[in-house]
PDB file of N, CA and C in Angstrom:
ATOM      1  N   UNK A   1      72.502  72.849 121.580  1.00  0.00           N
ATOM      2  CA  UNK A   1      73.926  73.094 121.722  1.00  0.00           C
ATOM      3  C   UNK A   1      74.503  72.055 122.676  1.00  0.00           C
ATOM      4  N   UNK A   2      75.399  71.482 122.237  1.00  0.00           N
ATOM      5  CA  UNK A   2      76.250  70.727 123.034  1.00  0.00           C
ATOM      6  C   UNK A   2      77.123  71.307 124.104  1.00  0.00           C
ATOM      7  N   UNK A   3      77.137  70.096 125.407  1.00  0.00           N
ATOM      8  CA  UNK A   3      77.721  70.942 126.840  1.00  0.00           C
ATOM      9  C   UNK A   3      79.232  71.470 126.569  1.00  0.00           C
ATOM     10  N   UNK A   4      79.849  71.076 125.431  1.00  0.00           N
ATOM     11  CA  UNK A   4      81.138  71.382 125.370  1.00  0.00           C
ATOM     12  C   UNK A   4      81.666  72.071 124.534  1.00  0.00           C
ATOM     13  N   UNK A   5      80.454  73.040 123.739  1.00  0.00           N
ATOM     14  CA  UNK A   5      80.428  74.220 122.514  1.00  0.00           C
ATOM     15  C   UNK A   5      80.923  75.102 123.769  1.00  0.00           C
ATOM     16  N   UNK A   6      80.068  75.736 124.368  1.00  0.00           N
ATOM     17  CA  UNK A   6      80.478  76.971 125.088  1.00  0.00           C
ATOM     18  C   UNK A   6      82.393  76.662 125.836  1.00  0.00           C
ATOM     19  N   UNK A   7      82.664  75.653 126.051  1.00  0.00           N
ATOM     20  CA  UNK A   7      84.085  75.305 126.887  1.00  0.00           C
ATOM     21  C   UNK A   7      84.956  75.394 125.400  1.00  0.00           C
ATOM     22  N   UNK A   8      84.692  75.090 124.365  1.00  0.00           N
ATOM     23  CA  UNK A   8      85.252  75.179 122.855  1.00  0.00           C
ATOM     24  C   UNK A   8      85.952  76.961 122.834  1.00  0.00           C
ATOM     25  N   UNK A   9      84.229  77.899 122.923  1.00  0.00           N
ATOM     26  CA  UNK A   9      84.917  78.717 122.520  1.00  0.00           C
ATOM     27  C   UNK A   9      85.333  80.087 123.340  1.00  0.00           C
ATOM     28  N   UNK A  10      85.782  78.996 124.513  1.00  0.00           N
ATOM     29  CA  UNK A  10      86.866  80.038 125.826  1.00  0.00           C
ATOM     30  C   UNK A  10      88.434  79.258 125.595  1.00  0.00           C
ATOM     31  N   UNK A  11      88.596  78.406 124.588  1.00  0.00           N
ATOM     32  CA  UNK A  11      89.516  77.896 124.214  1.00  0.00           C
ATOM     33  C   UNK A  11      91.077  79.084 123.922  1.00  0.00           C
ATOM     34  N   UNK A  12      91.992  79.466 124.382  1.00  0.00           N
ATOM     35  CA  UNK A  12      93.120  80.180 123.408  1.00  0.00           C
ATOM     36  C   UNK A  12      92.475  79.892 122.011  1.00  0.00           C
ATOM     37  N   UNK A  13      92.627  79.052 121.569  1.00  0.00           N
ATOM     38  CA  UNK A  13      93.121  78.714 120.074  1.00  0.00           C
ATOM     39  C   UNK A  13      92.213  79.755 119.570  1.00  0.00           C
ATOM     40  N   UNK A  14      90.725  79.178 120.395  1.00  0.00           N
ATOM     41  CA  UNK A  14      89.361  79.681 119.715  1.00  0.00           C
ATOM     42  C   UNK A  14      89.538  80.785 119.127  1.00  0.00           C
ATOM     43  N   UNK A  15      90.072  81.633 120.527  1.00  0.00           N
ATOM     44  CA  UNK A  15      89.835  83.371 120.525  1.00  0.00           C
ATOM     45  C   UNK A  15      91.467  83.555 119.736  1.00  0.00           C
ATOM     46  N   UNK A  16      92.193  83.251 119.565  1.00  0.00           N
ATOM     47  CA  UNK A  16      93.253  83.832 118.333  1.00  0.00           C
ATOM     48  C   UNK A  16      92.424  83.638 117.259  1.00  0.00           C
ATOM     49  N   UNK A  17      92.210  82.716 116.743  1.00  0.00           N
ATOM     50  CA  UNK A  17      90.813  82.313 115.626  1.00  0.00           C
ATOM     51  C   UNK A  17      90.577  83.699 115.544  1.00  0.00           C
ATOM     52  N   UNK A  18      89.545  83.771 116.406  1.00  0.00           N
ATOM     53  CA  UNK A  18      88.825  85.092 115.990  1.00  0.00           C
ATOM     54  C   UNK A  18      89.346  85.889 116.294  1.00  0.00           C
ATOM     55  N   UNK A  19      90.122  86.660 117.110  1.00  0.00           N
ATOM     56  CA  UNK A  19      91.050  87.913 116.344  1.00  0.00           C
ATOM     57  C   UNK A  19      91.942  88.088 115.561  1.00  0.00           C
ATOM     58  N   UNK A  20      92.366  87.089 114.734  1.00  0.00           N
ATOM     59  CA  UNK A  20      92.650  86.859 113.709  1.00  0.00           C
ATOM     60  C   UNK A  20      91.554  87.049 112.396  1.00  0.00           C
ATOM     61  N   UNK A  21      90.759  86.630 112.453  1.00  0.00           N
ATOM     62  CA  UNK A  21      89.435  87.195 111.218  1.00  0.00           C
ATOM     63  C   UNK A  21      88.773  88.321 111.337  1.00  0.00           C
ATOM     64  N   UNK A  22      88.792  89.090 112.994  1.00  0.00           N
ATOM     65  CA  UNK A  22      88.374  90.182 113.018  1.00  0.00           C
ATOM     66  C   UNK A  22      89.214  91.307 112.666  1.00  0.00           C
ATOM     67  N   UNK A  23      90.677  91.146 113.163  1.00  0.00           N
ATOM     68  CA  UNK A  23      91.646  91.777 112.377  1.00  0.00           C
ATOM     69  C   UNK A  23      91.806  91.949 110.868  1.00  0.00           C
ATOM     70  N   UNK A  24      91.463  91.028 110.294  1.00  0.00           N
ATOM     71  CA  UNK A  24      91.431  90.905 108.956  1.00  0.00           C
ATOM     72  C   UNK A  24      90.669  91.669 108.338  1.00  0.00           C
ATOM     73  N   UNK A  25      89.180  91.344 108.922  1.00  0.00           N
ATOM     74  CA  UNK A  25      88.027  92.243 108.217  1.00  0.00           C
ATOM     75  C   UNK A  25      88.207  93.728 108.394  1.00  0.00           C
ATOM     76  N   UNK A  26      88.745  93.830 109.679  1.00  0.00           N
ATOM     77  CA  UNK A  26      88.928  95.756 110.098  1.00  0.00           C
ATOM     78  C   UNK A  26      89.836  96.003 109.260  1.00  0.00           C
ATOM     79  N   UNK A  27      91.083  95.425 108.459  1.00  0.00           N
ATOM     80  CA  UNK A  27      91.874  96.208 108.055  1.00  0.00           C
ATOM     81  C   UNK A  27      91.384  95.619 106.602  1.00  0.00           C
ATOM     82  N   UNK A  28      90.608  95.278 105.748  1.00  0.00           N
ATOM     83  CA  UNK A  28      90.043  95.316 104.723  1.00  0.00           C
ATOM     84  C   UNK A  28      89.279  96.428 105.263  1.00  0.00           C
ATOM     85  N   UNK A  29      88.413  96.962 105.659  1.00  0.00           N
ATOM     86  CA  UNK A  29      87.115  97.966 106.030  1.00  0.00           C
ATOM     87  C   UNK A  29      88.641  99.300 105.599  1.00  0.00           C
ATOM     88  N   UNK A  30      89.406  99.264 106.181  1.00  0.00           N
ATOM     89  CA  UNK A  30      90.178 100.504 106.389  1.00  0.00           C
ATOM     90  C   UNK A  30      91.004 100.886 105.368  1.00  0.00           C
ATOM     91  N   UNK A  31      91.134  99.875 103.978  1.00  0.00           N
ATOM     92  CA  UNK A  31      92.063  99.513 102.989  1.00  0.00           C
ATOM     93  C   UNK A  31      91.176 100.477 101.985  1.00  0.00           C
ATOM     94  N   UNK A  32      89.632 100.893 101.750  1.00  0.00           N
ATOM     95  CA  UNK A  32      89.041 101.646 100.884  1.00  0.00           C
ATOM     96  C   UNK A  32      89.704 103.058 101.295  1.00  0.00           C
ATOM     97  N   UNK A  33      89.474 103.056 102.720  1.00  0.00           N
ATOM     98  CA  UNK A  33      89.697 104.790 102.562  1.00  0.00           C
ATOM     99  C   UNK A  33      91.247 104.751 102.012  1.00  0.00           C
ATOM    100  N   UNK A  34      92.125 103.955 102.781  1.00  0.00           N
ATOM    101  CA  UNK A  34      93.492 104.595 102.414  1.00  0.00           C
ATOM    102  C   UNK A  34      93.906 104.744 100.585  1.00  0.00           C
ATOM    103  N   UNK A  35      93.094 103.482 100.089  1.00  0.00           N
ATOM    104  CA  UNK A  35      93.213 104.193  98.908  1.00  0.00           C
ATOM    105  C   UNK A  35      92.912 105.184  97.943  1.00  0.00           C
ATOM    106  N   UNK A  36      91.905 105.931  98.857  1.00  0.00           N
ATOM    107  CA  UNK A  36      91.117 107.389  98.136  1.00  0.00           C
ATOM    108  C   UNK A  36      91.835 107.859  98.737  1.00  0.00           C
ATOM    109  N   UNK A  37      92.702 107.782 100.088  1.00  0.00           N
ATOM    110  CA  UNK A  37      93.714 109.271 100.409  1.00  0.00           C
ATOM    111  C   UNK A  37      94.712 109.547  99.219  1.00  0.00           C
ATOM    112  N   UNK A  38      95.179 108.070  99.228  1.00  0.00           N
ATOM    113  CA  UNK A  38      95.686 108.201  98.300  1.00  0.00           C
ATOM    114  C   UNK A  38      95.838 108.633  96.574  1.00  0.00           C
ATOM    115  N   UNK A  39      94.500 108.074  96.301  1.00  0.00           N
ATOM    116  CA  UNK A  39      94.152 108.733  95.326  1.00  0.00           C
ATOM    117  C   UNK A  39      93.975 110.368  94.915  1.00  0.00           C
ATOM    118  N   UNK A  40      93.840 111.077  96.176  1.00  0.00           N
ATOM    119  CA  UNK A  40      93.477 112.172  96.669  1.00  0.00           C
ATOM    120  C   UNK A  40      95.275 112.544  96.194  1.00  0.00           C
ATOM    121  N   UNK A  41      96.459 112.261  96.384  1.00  0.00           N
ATOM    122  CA  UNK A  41      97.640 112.789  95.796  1.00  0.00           C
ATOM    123  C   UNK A  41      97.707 112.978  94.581  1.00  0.00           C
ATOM    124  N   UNK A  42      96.887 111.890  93.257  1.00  0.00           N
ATOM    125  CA  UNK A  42      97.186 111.684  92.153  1.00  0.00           C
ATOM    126  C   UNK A  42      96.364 113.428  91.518  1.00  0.00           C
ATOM    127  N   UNK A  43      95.425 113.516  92.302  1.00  0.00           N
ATOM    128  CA  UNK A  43      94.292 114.762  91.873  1.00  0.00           C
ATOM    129  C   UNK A  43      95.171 115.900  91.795  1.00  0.00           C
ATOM    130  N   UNK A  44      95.658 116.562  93.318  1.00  0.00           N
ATOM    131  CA  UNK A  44      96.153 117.368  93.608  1.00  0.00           C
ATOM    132  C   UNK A  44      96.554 117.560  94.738  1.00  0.00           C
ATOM    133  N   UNK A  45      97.732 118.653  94.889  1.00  0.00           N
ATOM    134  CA  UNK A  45      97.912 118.344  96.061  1.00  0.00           C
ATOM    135  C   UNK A  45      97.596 119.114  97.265  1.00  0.00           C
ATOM    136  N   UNK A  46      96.415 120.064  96.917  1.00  0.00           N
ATOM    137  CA  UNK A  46      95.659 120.366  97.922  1.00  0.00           C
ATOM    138  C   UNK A  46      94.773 119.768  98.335  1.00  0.00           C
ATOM    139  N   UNK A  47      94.428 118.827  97.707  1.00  0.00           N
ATOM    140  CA  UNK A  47      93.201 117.649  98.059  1.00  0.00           C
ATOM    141  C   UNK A  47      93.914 116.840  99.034  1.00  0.00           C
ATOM    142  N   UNK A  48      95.079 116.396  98.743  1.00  0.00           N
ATOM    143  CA  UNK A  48      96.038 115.519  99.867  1.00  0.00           C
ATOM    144  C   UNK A  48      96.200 116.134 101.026  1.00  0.00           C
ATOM    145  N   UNK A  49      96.552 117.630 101.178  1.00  0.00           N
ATOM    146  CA  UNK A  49      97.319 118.038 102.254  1.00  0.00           C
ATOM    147  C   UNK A  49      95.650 118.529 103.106  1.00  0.00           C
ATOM    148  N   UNK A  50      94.771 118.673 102.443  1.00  0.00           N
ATOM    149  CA  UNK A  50      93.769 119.147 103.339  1.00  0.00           C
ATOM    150  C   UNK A  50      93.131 117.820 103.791  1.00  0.00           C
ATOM    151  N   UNK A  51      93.105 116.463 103.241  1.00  0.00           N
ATOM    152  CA  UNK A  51      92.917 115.385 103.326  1.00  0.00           C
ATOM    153  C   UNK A  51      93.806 115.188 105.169  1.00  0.00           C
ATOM    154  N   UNK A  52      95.248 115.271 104.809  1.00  0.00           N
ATOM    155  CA  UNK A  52      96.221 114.899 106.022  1.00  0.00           C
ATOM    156  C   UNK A  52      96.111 115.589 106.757  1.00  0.00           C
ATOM    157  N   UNK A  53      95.894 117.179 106.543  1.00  0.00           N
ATOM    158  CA  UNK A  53      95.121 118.296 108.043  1.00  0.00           C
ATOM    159  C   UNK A  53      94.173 117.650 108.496  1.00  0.00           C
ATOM    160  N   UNK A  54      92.835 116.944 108.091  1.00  0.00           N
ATOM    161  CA  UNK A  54      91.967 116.492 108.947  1.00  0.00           C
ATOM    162  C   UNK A  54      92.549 115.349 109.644  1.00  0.00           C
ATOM    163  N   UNK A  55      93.316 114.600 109.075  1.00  0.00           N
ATOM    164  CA  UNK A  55      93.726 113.194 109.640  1.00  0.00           C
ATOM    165  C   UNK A  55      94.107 113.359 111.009  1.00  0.00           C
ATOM    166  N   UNK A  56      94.746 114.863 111.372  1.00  0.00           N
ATOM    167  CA  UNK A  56      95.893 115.251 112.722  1.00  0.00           C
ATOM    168  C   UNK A  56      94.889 115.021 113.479  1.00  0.00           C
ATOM    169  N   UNK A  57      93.544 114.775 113.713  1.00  0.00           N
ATOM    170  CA  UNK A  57      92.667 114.919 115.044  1.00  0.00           C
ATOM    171  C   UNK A  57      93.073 113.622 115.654  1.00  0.00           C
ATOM    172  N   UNK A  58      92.868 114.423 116.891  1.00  0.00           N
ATOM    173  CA  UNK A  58      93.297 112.821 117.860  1.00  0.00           C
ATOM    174  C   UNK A  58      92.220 111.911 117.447  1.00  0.00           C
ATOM    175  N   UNK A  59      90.617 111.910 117.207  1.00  0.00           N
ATOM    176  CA  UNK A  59      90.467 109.964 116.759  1.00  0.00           C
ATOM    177  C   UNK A  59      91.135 109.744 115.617  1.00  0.00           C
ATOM    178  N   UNK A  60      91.551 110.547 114.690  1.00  0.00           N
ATOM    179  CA  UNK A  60      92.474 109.643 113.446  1.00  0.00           C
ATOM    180  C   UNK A  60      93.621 108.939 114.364  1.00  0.00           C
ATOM    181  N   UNK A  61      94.712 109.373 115.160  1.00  0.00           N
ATOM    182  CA  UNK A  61      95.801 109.429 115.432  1.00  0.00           C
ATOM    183  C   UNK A  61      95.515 107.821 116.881  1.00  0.00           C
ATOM    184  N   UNK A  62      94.213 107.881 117.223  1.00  0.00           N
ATOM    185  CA  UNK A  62      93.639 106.595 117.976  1.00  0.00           C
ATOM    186  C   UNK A  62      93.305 105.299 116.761  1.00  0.00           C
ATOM    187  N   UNK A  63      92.876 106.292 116.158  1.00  0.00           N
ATOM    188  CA  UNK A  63      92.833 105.055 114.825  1.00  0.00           C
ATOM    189  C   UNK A  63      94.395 104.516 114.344  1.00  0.00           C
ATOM    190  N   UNK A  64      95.073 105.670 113.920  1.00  0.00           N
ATOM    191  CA  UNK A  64      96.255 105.025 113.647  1.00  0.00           C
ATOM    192  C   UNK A  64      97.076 103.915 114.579  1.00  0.00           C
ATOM    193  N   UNK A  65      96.732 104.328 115.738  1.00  0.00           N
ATOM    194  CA  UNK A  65      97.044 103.409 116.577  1.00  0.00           C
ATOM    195  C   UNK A  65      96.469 101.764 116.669  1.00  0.00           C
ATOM    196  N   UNK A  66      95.249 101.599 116.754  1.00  0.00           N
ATOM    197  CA  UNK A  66      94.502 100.860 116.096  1.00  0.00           C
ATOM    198  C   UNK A  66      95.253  99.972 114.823  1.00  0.00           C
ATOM    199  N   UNK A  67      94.829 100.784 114.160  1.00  0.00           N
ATOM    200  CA  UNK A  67      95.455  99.959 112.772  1.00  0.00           C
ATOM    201  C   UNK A  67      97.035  98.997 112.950  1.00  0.00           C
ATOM    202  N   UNK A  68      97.711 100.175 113.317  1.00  0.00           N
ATOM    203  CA  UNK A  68      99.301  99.195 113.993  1.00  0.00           C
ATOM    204  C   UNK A  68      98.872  97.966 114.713  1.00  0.00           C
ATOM    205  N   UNK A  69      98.061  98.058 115.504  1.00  0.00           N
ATOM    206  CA  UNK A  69      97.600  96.712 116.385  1.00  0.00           C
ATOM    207  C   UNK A  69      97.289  95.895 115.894  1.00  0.00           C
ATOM    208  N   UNK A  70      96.264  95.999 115.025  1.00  0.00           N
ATOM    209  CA  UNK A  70      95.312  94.855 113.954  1.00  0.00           C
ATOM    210  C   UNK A  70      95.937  94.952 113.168  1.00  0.00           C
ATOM    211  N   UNK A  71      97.196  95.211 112.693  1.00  0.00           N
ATOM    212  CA  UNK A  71      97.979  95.042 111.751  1.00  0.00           C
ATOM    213  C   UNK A  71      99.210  93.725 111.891  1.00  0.00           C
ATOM    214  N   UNK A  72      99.574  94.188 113.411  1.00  0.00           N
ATOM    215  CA  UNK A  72     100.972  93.580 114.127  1.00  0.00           C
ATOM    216  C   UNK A  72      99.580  92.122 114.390  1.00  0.00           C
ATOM    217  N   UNK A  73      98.809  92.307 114.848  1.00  0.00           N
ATOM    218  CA  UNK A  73      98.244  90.986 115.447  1.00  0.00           C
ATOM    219  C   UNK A  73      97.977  90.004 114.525  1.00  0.00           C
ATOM    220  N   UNK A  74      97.447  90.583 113.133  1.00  0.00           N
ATOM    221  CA  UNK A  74      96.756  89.959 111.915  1.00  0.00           C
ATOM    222  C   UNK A  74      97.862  88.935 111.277  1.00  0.00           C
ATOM    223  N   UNK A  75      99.471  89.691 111.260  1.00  0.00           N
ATOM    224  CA  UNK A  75     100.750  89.115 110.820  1.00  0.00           C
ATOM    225  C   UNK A  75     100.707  88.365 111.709  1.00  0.00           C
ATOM    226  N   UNK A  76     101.185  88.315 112.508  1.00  0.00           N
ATOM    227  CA  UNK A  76     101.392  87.606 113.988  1.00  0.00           C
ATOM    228  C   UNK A  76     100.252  86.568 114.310  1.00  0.00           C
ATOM    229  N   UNK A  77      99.522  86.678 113.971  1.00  0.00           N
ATOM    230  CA  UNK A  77      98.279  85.306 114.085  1.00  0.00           C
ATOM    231  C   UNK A  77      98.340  84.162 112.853  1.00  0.00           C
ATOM    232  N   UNK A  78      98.768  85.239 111.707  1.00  0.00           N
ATOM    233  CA  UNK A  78      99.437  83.974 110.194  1.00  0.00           C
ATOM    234  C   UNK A  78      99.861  83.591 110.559  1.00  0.00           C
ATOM    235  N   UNK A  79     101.436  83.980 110.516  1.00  0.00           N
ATOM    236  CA  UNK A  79     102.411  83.619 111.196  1.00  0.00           C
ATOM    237  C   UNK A  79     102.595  82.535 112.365  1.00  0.00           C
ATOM    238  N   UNK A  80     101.274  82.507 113.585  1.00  0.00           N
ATOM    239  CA  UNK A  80     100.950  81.510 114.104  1.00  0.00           C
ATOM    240  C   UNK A  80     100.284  80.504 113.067  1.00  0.00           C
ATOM    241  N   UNK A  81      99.507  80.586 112.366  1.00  0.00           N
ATOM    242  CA  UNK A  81      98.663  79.812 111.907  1.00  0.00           C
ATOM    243  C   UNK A  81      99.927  78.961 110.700  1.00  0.00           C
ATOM    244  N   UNK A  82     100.375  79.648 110.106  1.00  0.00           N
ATOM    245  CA  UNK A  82     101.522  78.804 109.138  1.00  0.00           C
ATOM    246  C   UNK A  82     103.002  77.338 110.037  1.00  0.00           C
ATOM    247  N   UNK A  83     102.959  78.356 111.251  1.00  0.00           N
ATOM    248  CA  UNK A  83     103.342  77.365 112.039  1.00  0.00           C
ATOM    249  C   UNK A  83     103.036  75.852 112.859  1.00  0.00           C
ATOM    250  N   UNK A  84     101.447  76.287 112.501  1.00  0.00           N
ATOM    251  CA  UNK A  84      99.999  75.058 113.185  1.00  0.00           C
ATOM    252  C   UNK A  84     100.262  74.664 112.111  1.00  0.00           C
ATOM    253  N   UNK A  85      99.916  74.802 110.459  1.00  0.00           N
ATOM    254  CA  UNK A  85     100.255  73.725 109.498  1.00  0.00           C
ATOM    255  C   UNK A  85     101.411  73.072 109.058  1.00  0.00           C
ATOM    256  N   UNK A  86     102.783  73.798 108.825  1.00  0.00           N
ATOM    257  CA  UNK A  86     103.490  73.179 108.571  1.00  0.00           C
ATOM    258  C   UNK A  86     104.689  72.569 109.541  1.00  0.00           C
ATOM    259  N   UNK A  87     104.186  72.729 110.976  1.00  0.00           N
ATOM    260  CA  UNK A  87     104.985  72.014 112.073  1.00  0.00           C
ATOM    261  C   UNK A  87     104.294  71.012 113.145  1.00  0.00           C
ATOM    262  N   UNK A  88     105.231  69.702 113.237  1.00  0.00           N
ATOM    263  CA  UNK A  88     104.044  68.982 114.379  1.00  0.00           C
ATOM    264  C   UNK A  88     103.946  69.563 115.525  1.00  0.00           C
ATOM    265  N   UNK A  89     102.790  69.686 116.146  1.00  0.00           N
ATOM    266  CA  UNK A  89     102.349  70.148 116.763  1.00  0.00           C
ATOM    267  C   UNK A  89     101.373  69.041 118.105  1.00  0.00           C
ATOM    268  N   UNK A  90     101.603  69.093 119.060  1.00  0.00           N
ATOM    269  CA  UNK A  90     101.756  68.187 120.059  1.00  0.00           C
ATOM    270  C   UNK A  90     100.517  69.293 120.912  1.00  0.00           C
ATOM    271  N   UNK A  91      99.398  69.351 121.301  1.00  0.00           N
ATOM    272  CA  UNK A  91      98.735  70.077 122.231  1.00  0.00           C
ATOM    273  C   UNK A  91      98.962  71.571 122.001  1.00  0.00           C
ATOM    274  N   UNK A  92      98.206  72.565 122.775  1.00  0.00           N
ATOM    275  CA  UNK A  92      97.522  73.626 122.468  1.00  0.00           C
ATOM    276  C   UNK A  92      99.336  74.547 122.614  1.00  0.00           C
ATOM    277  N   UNK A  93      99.664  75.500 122.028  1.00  0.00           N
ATOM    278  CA  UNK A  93     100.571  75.821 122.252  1.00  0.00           C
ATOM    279  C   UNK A  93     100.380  77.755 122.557  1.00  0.00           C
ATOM    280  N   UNK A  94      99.678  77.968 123.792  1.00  0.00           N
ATOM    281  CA  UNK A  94      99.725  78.681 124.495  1.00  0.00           C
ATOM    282  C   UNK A  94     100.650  79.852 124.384  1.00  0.00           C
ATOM    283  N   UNK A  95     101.292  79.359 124.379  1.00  0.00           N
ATOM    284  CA  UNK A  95     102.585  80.524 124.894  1.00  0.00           C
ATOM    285  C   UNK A  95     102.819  81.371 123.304  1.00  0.00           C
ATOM    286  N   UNK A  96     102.444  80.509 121.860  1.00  0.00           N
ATOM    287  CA  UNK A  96     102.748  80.975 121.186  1.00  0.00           C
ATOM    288  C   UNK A  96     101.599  82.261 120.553  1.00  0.00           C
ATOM    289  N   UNK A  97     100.629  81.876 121.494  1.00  0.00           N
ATOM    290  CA  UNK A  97      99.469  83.022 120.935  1.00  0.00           C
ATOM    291  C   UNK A  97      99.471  83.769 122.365  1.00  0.00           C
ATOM    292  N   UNK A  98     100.068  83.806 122.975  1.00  0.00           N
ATOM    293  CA  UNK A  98     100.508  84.934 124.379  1.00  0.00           C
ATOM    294  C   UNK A  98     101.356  85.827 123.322  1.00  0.00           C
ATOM    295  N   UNK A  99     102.486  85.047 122.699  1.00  0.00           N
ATOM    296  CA  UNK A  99     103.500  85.633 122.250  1.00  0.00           C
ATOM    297  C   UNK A  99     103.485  86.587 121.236  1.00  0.00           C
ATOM    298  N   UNK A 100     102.199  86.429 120.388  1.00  0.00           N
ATOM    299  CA  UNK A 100     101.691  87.213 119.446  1.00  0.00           C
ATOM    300  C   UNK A 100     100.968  88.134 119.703  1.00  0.00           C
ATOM    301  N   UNK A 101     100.306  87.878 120.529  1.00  0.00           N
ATOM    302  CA  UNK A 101      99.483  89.395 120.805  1.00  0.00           C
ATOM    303  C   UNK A 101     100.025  89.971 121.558  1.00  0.00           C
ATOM    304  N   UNK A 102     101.106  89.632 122.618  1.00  0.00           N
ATOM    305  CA  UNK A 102     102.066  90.729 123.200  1.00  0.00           C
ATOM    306  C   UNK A 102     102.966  91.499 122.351  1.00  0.00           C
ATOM    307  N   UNK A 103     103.525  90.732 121.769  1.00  0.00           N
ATOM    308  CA  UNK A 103     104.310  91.153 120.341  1.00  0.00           C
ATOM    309  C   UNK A 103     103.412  92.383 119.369  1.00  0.00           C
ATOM    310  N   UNK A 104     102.166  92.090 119.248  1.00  0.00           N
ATOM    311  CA  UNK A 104     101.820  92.830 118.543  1.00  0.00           C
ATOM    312  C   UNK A 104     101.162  94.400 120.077  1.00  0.00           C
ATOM    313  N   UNK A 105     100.730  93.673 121.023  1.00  0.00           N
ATOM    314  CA  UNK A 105     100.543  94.988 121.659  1.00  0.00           C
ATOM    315  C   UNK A 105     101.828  96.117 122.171  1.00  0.00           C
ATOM    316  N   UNK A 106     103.052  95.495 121.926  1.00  0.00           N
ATOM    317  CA  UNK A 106     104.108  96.248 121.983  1.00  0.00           C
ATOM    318  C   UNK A 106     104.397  96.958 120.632  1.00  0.00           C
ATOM    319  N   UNK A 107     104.244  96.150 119.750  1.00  0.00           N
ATOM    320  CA  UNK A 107     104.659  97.207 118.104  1.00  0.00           C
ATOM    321  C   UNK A 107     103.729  98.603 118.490  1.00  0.00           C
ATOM    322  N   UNK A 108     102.592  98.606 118.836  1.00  0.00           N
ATOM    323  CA  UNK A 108     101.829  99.101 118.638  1.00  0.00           C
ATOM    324  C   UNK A 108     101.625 100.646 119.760  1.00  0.00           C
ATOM    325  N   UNK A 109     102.358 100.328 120.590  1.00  0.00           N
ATOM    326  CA  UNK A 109     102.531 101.116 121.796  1.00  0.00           C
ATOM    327  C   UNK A 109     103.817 101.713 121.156  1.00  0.00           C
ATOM    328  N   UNK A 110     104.562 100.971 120.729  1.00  0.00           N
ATOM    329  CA  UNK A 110     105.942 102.083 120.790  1.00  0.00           C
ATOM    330  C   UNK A 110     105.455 102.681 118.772  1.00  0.00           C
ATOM    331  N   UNK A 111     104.329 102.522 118.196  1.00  0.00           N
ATOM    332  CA  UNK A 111     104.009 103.294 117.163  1.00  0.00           C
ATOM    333  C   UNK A 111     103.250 104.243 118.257  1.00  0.00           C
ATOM    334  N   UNK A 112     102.354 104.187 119.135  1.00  0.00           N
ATOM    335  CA  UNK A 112     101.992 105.402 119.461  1.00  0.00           C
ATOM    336  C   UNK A 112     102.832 106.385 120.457  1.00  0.00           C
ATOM    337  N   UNK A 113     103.931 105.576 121.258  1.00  0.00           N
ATOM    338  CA  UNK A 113     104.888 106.816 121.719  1.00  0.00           C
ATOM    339  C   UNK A 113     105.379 107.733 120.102  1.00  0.00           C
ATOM    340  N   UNK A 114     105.936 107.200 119.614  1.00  0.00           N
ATOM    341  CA  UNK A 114     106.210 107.831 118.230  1.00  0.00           C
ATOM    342  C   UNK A 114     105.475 108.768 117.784  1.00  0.00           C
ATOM    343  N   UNK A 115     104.164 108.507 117.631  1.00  0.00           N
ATOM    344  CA  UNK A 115     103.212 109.366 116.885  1.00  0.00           C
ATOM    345  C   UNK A 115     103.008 110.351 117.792  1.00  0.00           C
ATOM    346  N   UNK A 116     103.334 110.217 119.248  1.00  0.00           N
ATOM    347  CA  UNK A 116     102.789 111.339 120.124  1.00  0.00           C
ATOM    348  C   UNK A 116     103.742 112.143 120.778  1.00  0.00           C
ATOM    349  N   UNK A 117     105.126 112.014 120.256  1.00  0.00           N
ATOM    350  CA  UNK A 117     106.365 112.785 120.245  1.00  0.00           C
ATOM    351  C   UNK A 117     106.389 113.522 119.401  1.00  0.00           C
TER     352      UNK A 117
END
């Protein structure tokens, strides 16, 4: 390993990188179930509503929270990333991957005041 791999990946850029692909993969992982809940309406609709009674436990409702996050961050890291390709770009631009994951840790807080009102 080269002396300047490990200084690479304490980089900003690095680590949006990767919570950007880890976001991605968690909300593919989470995209099967929602479509059997869903599917779960087409059946009946006691299959749905006993489906959404279990959901009320607080780790669903931590999950839901979750999901808003890696949701807001996943947009918000494209969104950076479409801006790295189609704008010049002059050195590491910091502030704009501060700006995204604050952005997304605020969507995500005022989805869980919501959910917990």
């Amino acid at each position: 390993m080269k002396k300047n791999d490990r200084r690479a990946r304490t980089h900003a850029s690095w680590i949006a990188f990767c919570l950007h692909r880890i976001s991605g993969v968690l909300l593919t992982v989470f995209l099967p179930f929602h479509f059997w809940t869903l599917g779960l309406a087409l059946e009946n609709e006691a299959a749905l509503d006993a489906a959404l009674k279990w959901y009320e436990a607080p780790i669903f409702k931590f999950g839901e929270w979750l999901l808003v996050f890696f949701l807001a961050l996943h947009a918000l890291g494209g969104i950076r990333i479409l801006l790295i390709e189609f704008r010049p770009w002059k050195g590491l631009r910091l502030g704009w991957i501060s700006a995204s994951f604050g952005t997304a840790a605020i969507v995500s807080f005022v989805f869980l005041i919501t959910i917990l009102s």
